[in-house]
C-alpha atoms as a PDB file:
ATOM      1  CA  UNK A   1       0.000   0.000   0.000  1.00  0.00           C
ATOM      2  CA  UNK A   2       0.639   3.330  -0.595  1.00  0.00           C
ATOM      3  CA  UNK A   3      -0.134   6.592   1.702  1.00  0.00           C
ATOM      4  CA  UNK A   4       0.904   9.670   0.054  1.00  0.00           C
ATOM      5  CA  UNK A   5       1.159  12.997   2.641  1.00  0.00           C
ATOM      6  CA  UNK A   6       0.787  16.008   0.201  1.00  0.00           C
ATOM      7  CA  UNK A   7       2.202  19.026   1.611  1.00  0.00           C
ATOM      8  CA  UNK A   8       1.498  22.692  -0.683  1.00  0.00           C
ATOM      9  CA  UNK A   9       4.749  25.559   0.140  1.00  0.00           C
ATOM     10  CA  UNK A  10       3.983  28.051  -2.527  1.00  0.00           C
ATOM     11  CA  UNK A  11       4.915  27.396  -5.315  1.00  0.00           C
ATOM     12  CA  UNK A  12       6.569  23.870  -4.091  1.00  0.00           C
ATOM     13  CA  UNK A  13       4.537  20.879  -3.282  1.00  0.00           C
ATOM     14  CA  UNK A  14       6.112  17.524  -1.479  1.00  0.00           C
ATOM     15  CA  UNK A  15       4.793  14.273  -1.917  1.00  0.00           C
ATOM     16  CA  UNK A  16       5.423  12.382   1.245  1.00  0.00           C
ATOM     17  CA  UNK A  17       5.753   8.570  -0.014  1.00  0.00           C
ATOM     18  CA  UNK A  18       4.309   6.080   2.791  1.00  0.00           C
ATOM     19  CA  UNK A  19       4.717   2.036   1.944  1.00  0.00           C
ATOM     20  CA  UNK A  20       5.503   0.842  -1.073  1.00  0.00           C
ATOM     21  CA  UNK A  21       5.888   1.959  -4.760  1.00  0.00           C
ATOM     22  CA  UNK A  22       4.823  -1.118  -6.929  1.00  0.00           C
ATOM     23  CA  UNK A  23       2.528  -1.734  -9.690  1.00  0.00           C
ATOM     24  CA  UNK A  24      -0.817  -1.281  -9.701  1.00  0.00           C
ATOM     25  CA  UNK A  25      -2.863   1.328  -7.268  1.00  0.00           C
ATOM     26  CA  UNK A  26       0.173   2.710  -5.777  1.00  0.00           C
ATOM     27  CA  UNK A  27       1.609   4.260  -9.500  1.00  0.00           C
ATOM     28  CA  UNK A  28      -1.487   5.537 -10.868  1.00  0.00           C
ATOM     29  CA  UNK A  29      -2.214   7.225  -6.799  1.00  0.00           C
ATOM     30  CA  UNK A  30       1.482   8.462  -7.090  1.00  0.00           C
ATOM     31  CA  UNK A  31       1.385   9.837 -11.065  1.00  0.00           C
ATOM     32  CA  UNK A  32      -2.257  10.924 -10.969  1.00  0.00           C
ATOM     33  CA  UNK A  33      -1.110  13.055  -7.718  1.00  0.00           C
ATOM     34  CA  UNK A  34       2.217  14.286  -9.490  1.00  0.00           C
ATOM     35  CA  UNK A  35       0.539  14.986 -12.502  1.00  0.00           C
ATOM     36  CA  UNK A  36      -1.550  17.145 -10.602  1.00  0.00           C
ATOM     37  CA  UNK A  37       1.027  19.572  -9.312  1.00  0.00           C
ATOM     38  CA  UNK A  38       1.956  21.062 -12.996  1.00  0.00           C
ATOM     39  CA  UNK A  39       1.499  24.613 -11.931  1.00  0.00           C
ATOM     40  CA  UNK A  40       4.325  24.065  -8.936  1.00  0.00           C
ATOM     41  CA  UNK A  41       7.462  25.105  -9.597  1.00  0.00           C
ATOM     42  CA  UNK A  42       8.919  22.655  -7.635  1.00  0.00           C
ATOM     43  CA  UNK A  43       7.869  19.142  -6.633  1.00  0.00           C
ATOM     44  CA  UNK A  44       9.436  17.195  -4.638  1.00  0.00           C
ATOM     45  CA  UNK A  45       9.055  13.178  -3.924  1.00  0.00           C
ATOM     46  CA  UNK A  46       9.945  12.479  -0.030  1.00  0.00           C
ATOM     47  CA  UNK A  47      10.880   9.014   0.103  1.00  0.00           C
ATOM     48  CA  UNK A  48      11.680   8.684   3.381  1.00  0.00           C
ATOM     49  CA  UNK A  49       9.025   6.543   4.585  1.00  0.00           C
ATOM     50  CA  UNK A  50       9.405   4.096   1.233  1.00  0.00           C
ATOM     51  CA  UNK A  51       9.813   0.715   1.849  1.00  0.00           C
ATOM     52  CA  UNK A  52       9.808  -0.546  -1.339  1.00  0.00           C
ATOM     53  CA  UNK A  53      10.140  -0.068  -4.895  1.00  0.00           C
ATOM     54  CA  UNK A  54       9.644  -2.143  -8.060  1.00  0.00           C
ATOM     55  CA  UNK A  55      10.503  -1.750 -11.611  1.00  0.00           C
ATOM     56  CA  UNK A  56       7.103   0.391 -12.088  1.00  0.00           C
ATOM     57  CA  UNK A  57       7.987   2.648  -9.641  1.00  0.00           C
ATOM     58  CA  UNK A  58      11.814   3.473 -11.038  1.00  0.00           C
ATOM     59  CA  UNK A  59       9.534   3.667 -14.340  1.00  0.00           C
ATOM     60  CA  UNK A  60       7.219   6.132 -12.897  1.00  0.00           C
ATOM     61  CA  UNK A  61       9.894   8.006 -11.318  1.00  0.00           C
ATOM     62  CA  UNK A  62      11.914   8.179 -14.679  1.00  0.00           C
ATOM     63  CA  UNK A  63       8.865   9.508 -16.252  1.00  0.00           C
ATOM     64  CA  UNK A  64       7.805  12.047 -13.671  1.00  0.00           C
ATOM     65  CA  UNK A  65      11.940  13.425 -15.044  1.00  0.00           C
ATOM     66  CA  UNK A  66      10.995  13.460 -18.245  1.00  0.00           C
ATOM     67  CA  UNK A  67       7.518  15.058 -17.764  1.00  0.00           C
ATOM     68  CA  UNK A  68       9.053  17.387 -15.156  1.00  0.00           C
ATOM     69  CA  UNK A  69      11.621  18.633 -18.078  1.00  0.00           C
ATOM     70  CA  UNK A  70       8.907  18.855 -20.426  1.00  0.00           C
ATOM     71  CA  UNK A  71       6.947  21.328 -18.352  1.00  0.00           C
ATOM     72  CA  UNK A  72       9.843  23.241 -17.069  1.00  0.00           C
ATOM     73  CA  UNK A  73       9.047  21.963 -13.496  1.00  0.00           C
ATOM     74  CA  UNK A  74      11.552  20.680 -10.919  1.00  0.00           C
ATOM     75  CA  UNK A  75      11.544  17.782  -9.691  1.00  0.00           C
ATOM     76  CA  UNK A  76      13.762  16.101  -6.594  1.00  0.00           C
ATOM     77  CA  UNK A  77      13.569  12.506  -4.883  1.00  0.00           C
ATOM     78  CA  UNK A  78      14.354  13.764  -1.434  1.00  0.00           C
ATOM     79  CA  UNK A  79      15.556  11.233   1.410  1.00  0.00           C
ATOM     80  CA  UNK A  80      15.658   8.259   0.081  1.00  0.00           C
ATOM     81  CA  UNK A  81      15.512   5.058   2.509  1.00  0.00           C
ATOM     82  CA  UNK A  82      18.411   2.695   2.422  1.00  0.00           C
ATOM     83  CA  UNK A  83      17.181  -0.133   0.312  1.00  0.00           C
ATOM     84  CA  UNK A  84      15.635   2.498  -2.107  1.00  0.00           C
ATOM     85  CA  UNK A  85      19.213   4.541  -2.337  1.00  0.00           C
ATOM     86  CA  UNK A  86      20.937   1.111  -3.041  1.00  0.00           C
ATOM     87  CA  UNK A  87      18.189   0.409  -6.174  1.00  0.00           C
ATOM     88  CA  UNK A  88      18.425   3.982  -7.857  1.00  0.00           C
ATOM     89  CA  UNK A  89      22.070   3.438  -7.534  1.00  0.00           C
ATOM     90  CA  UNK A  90      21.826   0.152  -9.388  1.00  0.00           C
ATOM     91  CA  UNK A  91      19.855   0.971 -11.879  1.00  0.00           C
ATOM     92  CA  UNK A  92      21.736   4.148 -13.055  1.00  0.00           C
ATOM     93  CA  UNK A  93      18.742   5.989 -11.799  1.00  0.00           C
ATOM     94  CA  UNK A  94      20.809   8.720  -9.451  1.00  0.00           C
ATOM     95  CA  UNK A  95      22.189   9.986 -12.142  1.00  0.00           C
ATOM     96  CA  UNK A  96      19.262  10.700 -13.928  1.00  0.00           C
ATOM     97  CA  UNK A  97      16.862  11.883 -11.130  1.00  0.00           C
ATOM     98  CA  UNK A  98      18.104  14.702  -8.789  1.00  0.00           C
ATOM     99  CA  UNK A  99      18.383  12.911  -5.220  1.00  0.00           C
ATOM    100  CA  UNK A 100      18.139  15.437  -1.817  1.00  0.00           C
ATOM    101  CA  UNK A 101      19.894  14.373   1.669  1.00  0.00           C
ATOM    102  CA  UNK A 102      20.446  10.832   3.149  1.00  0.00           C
ATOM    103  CA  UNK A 103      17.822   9.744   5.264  1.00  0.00           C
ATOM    104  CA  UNK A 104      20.325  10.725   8.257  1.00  0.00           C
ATOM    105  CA  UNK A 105      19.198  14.271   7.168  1.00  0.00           C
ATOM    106  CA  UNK A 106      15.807  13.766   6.759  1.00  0.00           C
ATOM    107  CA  UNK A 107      14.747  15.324  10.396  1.00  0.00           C
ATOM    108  CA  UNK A 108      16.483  18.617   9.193  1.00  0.00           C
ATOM    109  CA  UNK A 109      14.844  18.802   5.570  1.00  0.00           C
ATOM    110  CA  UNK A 110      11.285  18.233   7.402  1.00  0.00           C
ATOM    111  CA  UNK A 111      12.643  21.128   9.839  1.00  0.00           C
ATOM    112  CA  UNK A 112      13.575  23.436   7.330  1.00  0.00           C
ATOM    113  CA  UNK A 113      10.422  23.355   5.533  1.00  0.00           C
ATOM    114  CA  UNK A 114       8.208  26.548   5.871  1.00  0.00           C
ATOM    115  CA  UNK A 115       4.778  26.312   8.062  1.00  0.00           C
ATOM    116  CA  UNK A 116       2.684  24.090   6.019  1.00  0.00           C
ATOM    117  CA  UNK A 117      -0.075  25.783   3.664  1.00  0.00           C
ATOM    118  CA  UNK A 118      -1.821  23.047   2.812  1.00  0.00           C
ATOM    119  CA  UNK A 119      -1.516  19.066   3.904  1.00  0.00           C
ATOM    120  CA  UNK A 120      -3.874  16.225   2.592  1.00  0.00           C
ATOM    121  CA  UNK A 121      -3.545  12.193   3.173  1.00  0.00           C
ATOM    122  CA  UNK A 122      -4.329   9.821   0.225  1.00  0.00           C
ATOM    123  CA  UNK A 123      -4.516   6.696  -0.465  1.00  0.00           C
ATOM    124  CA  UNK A 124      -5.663   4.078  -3.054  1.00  0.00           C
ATOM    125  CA  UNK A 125      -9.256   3.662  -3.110  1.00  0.00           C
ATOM    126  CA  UNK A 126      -8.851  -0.444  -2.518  1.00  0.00           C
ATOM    127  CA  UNK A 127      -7.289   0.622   0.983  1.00  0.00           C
ATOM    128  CA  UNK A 128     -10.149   2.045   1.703  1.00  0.00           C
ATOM    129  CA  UNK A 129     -12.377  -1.155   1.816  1.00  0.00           C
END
């Protein structure tokens, strides 16, 4: 499952990743979401609370690049867990993507961030049942 925390700073949003980022439910919550930020100037992924990700999710996150370019947004991967580090390393990914502070950091990134505007949960519908 995946929980996203969604987190508006004027003209940044943050996507707070919760659980896992596989196939299925958890992409299209996770691109439908990102795809929905196009007037930010700045999103950024928090994957600080990722467990897991498959090959859809390094897809996804590949694309979100390419779609970021394409619309002149920025995008980051901030705080990557461990395990996820080790597979955007593997897979070339890290240099593709641009990739924020260690998860060693991640209390000071979430300190640094402004007073919250605007913060909303979601999750796949399924999780819901």
């Amino acid at each position: 499952m995946l929980l996203l925390k969604i987190q508006t700073l004027g003209n940044t949003v943050v996507l707070r990743c919760v659980g896992r980022l596989i196939r299925g439910e958890e992409l299209n919550l996770l691109r439908t979401t990102a795809l929905g930020c196009a007037d930010s100037k700045m999103l950024i992924l928090d994957l600080t609370d990722l467990s897991s990700i498959d090959g859809g999710g390094l897809g996804l996150l590949a694309s979100l690049e390419q779609w970021a370019q394409d619309k002149g947004l920025h995008l980051r991967v901030q705080n990557p867990s461990p395990i996820v580090r080790q597979v955007l390393k593997v897979t070339n990914l890290d240099s593709v993507l641009e990739i924020g502070p260690a998860t060693d950091n991640a209390d000071t990134f979430h300190d640094s961030l402004p007073v919250e505007m605007t913060v909303q949960t979601l999750q796949p519908a399924s999780a819901h049942n």
